[in-house]
C-alpha atoms as a PDB file:
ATOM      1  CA  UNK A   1       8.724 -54.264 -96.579  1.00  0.00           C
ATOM      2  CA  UNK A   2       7.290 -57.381 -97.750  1.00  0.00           C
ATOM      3  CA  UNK A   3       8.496 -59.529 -94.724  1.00  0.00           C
ATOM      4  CA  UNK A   4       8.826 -56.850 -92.253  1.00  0.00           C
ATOM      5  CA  UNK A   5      12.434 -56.813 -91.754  1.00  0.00           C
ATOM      6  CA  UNK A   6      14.860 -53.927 -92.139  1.00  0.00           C
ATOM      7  CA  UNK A   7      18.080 -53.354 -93.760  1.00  0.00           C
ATOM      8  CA  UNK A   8      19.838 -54.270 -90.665  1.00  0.00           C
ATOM      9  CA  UNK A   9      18.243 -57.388 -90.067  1.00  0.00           C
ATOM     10  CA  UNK A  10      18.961 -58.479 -93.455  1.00  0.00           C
ATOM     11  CA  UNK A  11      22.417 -57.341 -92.992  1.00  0.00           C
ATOM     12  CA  UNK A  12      22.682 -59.084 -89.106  1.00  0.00           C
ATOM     13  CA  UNK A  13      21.514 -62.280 -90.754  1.00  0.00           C
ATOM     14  CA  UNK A  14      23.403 -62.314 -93.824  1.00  0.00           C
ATOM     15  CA  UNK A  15      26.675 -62.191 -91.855  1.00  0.00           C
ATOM     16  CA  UNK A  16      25.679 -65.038 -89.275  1.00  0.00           C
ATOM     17  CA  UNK A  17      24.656 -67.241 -92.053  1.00  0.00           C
ATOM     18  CA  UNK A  18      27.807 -66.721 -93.792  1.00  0.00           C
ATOM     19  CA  UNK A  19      29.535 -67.306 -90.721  1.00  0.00           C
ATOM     20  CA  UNK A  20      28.229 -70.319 -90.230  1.00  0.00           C
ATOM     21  CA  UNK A  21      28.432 -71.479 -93.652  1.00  0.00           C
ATOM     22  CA  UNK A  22      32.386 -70.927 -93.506  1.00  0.00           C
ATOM     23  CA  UNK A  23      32.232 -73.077 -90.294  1.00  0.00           C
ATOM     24  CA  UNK A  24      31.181 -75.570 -92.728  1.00  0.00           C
ATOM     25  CA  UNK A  25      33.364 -75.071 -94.726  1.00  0.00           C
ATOM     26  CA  UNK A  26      36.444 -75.658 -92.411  1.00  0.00           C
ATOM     27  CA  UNK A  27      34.894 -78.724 -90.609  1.00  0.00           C
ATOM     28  CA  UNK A  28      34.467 -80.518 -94.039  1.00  0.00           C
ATOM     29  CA  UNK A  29      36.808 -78.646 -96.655  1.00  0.00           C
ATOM     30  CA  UNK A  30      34.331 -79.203 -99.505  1.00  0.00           C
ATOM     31  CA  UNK A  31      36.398 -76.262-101.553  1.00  0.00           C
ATOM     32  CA  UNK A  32      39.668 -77.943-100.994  1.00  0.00           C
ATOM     33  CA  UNK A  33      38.416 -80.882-102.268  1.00  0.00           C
ATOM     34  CA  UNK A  34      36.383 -79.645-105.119  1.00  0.00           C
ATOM     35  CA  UNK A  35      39.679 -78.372-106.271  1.00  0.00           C
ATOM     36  CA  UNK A  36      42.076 -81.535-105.883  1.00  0.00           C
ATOM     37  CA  UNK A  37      39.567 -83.339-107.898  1.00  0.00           C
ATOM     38  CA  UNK A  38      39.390 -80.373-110.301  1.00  0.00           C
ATOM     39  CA  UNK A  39      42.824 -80.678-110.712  1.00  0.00           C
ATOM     40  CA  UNK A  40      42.854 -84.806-111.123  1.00  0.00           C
ATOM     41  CA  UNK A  41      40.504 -84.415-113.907  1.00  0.00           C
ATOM     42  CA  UNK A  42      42.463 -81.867-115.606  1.00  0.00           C
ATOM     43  CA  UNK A  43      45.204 -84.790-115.614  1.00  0.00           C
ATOM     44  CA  UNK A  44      43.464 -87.339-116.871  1.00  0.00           C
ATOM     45  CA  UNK A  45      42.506 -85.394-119.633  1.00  0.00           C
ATOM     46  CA  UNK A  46      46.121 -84.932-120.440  1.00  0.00           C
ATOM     47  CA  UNK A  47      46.443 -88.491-120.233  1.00  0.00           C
ATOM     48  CA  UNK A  48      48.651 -90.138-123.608  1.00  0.00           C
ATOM     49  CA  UNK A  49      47.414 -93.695-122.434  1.00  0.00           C
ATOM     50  CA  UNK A  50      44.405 -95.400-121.479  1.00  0.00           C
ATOM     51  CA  UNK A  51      46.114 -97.550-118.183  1.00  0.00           C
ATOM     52  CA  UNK A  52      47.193 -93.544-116.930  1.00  0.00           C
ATOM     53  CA  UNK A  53      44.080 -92.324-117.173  1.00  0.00           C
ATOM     54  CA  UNK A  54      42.863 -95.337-115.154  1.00  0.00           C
ATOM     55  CA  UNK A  55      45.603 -94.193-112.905  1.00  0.00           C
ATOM     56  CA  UNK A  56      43.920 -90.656-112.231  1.00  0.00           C
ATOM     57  CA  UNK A  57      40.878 -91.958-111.878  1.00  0.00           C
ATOM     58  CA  UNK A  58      42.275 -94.499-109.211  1.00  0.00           C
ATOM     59  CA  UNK A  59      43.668 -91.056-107.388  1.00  0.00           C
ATOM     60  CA  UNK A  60      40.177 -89.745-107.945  1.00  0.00           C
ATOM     61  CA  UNK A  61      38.169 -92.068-106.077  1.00  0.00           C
ATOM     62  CA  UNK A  62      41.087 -92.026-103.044  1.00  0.00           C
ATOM     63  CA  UNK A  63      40.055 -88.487-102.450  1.00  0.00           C
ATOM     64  CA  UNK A  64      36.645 -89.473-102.274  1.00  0.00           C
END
């Protein structure tokens, strides 16, 4: 009521934004990403050595 939109229109314009936003999404793959650098992380904290976790990083930054 307090911006004079209905239910609907909420509705209508909840769906194109998220529409849009998963256009986004597969133009840049900011998820898949997000989660091969999650994932290089979780190996250079299971790192025995300081040159491998160099290493990781070094795979890090290649994503980027």
């Amino acid at each position: 009521q307090e911006y004079d939109i209905s239910r609907q229109g909420v509705h209508d314009l909840v769906r194109r934004v998220e529409g849009i936003l998963e256009e986004y999404e597969k133009k840049l793959q900011l998820v898949e990403k997000f989660q091969e650098v999650k994932q290089k992380v979780k190996e250079i904290e299971d790192c025995r050595s300081l040159q491998e976790a160099k290493q990781a990083a070094e795979n890090i930054l290649e994503l980027l």
